[in-house]
C-alpha atoms as a PDB file:
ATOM      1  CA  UNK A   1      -9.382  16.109 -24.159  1.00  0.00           C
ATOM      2  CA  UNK A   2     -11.697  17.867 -26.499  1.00  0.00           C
ATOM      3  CA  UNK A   3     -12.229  20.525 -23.650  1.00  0.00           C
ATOM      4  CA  UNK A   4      -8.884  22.001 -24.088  1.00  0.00           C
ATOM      5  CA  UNK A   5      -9.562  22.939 -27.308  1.00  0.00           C
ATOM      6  CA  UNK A   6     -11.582  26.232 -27.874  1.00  0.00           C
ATOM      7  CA  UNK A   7     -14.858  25.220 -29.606  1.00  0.00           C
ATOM      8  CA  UNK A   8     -15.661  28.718 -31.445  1.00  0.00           C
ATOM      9  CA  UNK A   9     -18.976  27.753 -32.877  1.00  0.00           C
ATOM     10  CA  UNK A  10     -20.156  27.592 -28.993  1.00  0.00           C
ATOM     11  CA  UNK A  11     -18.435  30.851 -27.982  1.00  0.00           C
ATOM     12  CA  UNK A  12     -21.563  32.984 -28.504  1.00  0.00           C
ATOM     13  CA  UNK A  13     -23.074  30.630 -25.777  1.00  0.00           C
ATOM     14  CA  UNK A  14     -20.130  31.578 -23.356  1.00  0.00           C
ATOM     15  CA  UNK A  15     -20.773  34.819 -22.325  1.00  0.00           C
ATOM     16  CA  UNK A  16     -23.826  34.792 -20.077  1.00  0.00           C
ATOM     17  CA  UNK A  17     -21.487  32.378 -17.491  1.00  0.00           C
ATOM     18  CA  UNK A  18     -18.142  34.194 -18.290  1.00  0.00           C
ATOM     19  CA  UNK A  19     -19.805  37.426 -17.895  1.00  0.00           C
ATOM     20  CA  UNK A  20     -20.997  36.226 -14.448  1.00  0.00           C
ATOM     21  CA  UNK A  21     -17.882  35.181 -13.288  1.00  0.00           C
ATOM     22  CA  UNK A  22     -16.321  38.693 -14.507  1.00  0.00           C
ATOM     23  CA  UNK A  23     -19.033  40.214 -12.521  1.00  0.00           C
ATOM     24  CA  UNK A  24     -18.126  37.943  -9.528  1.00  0.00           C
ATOM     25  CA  UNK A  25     -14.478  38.906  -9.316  1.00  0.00           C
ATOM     26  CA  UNK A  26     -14.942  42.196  -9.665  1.00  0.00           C
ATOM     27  CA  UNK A  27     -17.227  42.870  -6.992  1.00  0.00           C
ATOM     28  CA  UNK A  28     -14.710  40.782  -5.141  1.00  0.00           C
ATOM     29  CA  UNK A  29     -11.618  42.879  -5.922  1.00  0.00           C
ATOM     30  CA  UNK A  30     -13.672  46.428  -5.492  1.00  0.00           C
ATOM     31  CA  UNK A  31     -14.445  45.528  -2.509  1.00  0.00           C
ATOM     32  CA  UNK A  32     -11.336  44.547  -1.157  1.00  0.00           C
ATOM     33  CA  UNK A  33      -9.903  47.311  -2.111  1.00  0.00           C
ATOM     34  CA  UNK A  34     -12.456  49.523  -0.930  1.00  0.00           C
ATOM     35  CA  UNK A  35     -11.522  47.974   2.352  1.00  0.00           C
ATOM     36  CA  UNK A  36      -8.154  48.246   2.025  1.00  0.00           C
ATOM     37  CA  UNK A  37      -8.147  52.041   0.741  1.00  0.00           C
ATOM     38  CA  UNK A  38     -10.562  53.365   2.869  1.00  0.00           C
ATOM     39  CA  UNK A  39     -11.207  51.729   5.972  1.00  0.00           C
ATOM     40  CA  UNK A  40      -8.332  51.033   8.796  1.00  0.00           C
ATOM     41  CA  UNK A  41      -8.659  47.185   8.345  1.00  0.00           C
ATOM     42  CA  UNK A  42      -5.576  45.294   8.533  1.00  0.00           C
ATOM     43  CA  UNK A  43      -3.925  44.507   5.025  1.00  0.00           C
ATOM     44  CA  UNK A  44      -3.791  40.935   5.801  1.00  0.00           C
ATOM     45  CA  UNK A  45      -7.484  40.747   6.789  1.00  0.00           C
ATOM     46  CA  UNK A  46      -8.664  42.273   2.906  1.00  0.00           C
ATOM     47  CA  UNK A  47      -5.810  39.601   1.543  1.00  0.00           C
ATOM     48  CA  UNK A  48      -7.569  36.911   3.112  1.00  0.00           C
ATOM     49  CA  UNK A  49     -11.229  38.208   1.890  1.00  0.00           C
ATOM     50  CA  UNK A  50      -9.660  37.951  -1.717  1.00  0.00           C
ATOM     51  CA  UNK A  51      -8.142  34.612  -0.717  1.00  0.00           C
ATOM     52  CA  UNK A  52     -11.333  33.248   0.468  1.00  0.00           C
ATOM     53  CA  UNK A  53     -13.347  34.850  -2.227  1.00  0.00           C
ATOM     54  CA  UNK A  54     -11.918  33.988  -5.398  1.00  0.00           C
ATOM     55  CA  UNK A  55     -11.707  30.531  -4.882  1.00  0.00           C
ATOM     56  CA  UNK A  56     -15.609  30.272  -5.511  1.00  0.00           C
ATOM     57  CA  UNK A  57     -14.778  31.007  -8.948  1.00  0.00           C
ATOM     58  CA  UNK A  58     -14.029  27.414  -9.300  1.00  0.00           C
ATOM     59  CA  UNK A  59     -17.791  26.302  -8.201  1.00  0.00           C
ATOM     60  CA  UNK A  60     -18.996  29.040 -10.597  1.00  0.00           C
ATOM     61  CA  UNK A  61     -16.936  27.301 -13.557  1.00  0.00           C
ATOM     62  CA  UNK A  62     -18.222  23.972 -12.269  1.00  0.00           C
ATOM     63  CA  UNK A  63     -21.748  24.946 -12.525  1.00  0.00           C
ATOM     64  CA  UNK A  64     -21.762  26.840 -14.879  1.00  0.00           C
ATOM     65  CA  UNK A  65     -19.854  24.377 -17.060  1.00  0.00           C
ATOM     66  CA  UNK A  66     -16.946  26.903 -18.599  1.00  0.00           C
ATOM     67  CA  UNK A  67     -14.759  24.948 -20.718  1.00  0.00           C
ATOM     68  CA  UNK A  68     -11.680  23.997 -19.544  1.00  0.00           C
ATOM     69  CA  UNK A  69      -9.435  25.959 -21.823  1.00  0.00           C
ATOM     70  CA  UNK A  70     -11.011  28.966 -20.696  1.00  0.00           C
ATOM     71  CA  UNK A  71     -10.106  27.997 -17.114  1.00  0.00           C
ATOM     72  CA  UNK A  72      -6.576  27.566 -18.015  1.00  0.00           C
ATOM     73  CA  UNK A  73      -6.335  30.849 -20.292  1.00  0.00           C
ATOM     74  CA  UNK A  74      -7.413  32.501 -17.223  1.00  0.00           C
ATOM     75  CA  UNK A  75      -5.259  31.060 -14.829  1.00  0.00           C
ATOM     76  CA  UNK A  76      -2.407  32.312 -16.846  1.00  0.00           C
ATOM     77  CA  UNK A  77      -3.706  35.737 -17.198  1.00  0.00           C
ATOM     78  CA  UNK A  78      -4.004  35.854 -13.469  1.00  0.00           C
ATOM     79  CA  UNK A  79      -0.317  34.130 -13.198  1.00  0.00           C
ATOM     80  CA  UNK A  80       0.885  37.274 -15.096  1.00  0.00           C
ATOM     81  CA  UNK A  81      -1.738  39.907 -13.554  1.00  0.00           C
ATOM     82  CA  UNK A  82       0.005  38.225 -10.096  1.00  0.00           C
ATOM     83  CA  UNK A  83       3.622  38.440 -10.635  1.00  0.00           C
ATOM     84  CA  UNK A  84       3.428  42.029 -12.357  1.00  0.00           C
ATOM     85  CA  UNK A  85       1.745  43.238  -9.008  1.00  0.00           C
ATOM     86  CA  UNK A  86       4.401  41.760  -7.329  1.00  0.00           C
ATOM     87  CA  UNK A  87       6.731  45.048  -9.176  1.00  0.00           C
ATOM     88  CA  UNK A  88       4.325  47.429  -9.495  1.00  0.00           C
ATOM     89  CA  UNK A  89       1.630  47.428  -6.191  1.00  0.00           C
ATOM     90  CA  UNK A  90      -1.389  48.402  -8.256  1.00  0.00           C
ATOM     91  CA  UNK A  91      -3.469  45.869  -6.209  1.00  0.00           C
ATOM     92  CA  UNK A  92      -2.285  46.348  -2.662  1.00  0.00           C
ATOM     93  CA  UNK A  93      -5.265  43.927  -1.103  1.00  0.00           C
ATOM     94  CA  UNK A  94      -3.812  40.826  -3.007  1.00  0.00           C
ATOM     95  CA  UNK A  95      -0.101  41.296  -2.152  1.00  0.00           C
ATOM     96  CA  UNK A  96      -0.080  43.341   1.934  1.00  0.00           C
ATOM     97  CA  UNK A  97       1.642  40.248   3.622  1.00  0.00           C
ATOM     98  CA  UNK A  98       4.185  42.244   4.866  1.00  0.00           C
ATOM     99  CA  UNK A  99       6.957  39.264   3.491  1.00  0.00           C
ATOM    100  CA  UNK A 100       8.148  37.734   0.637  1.00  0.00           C
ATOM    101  CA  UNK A 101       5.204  36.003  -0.805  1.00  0.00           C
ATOM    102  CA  UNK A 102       4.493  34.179  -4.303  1.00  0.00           C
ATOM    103  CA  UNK A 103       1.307  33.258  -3.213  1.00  0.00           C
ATOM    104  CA  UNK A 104      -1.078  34.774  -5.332  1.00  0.00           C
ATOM    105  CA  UNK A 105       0.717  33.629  -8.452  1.00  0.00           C
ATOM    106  CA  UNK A 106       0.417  29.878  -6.898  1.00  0.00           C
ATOM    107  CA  UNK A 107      -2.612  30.341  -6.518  1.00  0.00           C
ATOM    108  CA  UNK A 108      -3.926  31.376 -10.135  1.00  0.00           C
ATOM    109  CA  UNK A 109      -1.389  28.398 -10.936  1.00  0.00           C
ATOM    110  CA  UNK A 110      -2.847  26.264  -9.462  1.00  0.00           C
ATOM    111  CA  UNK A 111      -6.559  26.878 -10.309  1.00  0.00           C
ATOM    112  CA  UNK A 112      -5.054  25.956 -14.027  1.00  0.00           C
ATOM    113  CA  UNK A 113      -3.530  22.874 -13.097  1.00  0.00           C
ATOM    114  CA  UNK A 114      -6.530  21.395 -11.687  1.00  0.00           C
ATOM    115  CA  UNK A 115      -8.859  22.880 -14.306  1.00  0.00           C
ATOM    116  CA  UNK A 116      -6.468  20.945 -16.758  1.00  0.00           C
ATOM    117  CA  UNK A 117      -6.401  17.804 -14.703  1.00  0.00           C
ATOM    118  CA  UNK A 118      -9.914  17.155 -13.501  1.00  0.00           C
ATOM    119  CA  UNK A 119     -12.157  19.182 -16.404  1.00  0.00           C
ATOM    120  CA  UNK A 120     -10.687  16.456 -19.108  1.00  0.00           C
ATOM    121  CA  UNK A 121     -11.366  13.631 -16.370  1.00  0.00           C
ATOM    122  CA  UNK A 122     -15.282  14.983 -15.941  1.00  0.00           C
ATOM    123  CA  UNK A 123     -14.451  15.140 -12.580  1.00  0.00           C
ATOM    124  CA  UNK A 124     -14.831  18.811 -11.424  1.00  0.00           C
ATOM    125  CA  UNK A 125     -15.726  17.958  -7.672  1.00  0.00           C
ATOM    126  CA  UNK A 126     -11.831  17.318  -7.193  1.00  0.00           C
ATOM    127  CA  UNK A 127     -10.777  20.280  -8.255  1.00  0.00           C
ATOM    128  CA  UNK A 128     -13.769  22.103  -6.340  1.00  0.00           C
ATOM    129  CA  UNK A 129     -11.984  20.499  -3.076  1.00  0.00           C
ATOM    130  CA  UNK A 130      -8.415  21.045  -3.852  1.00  0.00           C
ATOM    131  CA  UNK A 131      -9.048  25.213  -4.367  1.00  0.00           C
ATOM    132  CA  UNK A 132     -11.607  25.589  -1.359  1.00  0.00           C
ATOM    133  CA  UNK A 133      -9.659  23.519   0.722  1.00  0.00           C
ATOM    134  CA  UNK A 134      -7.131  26.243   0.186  1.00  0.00           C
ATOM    135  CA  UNK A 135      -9.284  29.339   0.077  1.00  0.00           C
ATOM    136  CA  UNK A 136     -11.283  28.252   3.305  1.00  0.00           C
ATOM    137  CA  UNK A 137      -8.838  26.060   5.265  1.00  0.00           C
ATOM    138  CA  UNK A 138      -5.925  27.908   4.790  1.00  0.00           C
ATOM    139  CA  UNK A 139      -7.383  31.582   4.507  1.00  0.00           C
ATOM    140  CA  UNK A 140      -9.416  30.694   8.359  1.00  0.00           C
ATOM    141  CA  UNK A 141      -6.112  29.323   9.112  1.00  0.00           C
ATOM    142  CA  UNK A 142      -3.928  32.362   8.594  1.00  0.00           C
ATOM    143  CA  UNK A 143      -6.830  34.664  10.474  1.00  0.00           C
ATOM    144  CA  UNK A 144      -7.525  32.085  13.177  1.00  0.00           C
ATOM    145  CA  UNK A 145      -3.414  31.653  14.049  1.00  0.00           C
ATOM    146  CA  UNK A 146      -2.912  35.140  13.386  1.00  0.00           C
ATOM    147  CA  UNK A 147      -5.391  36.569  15.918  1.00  0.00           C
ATOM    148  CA  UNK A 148      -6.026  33.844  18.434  1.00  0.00           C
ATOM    149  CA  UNK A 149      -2.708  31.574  17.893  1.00  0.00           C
ATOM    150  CA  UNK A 150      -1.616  31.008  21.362  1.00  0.00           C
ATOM    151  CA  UNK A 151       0.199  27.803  21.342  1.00  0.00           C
ATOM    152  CA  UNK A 152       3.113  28.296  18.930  1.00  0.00           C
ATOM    153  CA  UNK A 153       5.498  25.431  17.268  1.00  0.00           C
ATOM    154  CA  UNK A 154       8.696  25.474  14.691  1.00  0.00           C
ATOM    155  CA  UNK A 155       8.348  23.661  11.350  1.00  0.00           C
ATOM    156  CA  UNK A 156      11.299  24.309   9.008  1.00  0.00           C
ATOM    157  CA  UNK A 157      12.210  27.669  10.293  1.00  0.00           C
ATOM    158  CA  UNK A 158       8.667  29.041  10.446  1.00  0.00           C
ATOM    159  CA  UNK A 159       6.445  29.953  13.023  1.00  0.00           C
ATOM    160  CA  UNK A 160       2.980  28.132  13.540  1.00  0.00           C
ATOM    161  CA  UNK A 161      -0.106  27.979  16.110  1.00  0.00           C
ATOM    162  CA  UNK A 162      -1.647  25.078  16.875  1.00  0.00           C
ATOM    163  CA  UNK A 163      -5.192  26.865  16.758  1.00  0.00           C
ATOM    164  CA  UNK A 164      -4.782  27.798  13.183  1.00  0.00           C
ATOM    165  CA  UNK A 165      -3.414  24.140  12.462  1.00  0.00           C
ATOM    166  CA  UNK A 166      -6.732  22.958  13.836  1.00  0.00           C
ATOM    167  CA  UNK A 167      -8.504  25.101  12.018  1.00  0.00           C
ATOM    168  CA  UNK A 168      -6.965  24.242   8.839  1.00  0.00           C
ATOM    169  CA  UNK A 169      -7.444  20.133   9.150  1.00  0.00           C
ATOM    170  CA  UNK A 170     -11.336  20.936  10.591  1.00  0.00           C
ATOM    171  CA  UNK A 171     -12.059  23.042   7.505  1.00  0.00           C
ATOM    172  CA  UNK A 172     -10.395  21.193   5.129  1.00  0.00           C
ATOM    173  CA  UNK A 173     -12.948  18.003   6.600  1.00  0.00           C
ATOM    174  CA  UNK A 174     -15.738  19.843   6.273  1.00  0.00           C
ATOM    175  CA  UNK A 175     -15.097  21.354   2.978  1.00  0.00           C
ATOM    176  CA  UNK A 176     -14.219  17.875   1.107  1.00  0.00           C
ATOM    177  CA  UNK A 177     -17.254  16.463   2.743  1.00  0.00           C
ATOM    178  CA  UNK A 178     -19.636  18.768   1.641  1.00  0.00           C
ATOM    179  CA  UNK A 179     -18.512  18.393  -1.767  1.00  0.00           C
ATOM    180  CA  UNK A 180     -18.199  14.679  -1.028  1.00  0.00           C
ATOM    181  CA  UNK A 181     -21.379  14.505   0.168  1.00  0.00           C
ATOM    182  CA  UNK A 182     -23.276  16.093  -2.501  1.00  0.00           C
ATOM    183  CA  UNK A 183     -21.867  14.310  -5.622  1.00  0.00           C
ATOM    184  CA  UNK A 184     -20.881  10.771  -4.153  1.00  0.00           C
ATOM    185  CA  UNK A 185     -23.543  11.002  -1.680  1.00  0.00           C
ATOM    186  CA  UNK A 186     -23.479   9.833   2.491  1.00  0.00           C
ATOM    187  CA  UNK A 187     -21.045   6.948   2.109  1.00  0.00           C
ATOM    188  CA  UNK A 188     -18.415   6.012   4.952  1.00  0.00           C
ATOM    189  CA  UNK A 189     -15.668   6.656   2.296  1.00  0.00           C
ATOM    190  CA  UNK A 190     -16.590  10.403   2.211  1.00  0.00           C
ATOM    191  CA  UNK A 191     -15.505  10.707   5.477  1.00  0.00           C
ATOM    192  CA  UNK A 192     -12.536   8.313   5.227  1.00  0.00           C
ATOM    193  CA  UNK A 193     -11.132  10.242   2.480  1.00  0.00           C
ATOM    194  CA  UNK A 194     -11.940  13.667   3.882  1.00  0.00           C
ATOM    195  CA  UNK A 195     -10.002  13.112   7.347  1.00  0.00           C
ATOM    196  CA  UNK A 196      -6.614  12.045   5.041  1.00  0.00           C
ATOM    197  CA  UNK A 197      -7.539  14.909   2.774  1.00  0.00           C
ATOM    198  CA  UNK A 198      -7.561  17.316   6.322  1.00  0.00           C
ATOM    199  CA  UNK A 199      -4.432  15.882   7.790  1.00  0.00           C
ATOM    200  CA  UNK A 200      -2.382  16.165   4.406  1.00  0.00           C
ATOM    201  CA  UNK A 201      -3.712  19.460   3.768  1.00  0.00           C
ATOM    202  CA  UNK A 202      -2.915  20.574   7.172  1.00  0.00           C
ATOM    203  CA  UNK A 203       0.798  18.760   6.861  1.00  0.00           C
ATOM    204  CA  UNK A 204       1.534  20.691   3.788  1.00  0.00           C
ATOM    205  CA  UNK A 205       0.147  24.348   4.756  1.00  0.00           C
ATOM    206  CA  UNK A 206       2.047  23.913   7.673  1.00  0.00           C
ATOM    207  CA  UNK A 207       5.690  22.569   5.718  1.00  0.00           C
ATOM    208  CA  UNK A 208       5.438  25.223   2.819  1.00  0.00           C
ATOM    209  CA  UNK A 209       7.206  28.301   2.919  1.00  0.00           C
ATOM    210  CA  UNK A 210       6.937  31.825   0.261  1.00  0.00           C
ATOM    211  CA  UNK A 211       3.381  31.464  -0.294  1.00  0.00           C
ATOM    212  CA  UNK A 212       3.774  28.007  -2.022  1.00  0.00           C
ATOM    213  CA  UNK A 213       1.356  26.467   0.420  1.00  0.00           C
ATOM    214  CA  UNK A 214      -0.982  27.714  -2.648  1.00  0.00           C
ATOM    215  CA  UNK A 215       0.420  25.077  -4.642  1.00  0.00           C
ATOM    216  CA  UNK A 216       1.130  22.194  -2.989  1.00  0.00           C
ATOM    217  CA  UNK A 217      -2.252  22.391  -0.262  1.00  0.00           C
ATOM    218  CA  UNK A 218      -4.553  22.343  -3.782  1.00  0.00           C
ATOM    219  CA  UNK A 219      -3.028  19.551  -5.855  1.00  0.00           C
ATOM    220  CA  UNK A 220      -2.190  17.485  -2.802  1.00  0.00           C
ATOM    221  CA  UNK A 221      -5.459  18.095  -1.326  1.00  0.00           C
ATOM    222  CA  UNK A 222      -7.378  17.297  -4.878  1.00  0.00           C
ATOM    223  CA  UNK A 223      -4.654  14.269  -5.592  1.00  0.00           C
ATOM    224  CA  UNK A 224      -5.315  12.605  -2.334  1.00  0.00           C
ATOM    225  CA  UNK A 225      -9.100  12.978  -2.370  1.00  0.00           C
ATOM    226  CA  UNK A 226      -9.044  11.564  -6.244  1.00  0.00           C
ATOM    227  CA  UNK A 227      -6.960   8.794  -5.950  1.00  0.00           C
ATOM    228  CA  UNK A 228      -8.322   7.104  -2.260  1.00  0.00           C
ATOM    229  CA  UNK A 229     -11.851   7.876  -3.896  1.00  0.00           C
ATOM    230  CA  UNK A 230     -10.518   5.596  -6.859  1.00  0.00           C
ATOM    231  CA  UNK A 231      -9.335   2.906  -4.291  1.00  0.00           C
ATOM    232  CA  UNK A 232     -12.077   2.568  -2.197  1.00  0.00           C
ATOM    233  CA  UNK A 233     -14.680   2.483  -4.765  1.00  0.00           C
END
């Protein structure tokens, strides 16, 4: 619990791994909108190169051990940052869905809610999977059923492709087992709990409407993989 509370006498310590991330997400959003301003590139394509991209910043705070109320005072910067973008289209490569999308604020959201949850808990890898099994599973997702989505379903009103469902639950696997695999090491309930983790994952992406897919795939994803971890050990 300490963790949520700013410890100033170790703030001089903090700016070597905050300036890194800084320096991260900057390159990140010049980039993107490099791409986006000057290039021909779909909008959707430099949204998903943001989508993917940021959500490394949560191995960076991992590693780098960041505090966790540093984590959440971000995440509601970026909340803000998100839904003033929303009015005023000062960041076109975050918000160029072409539809009605809170997305990006769900995700900064949501990036706080796990900091909160798993940072206090000392159990960062949970986290790590709930916000890459978003950023990877359902950034490939959108790309994969967007450009080579061939076999089409209804869910709730919306359009899906099987081929970016796929995509989404195979990702998702992978991602929570190399995580997984790395901290808990080669143990049959890796892959037990990574195969529920890609199926829920892929259930909600594929159930959520107005961008809140953001939300729900990264707290389900990390709740699932948490508690069955819990069970089976």
């Amino acid at each position: 619990m300490s963790d949520l509370i700013p410890q100033f006498e170790t703030l001089p310590l903090l700016w070597l791994p905050l300036g890194i991330v800084a320096l991260y997400l900057g390159i990140v959003i010049v980039l993107a909108e490099g791409i986006n301003r000057l290039t021909s590139a779909d909008g959707e394509v430099t949204r998903k190169i943001v989508h993917i991209s940021v959500g490394h910043v949560i191995l960076l705070a991992w590693w780098l051990k960041i505090p966790a109320w540093i984590g959440i005072g971000a995440s509601a910067i970026a909340s803000c940052i998100a839904l003033l973008s929303y009015v005023i289209p000062f960041l076109p490569s975050i918000n160029s869905v072409g539809r009605k999308s809170l997305g990006t604020f769900f995700y900064a959201i949501s990036i706080g809610i796990l900091v909160a949850w798993f940072w206090t808990l000392n159990k960062p890898q949970y986290a790590a999977i709930g916000i890459l099994v978003m950023a990877w599973g359902d950034g490939m997702a959108g790309l994969i059923g967007q450009n080579f989505g061939k076999h089409l379903y209804n869910v709730l009103g919306m359009t899906k492709s099987w081929e970016g469902t796929l995509a989404m639950a195979g990702i998702s696997f992978l991602v929570t087992c190399l995580i997984l695999v790395t901290v808990d090491g080669n143990i049959w309930q890796t892959w037990l709990v990574s195969l529920v983790v890609a199926i829920a994952a892929s259930a909600l992406e594929a159930i959520s409407k107005l961008g809140i897919d953001n939300l729900t795939v990264p707290v389900g994803s990390a709740a699932i993989a948490f508690t069955l971890s819990q069970i089976l050990s």
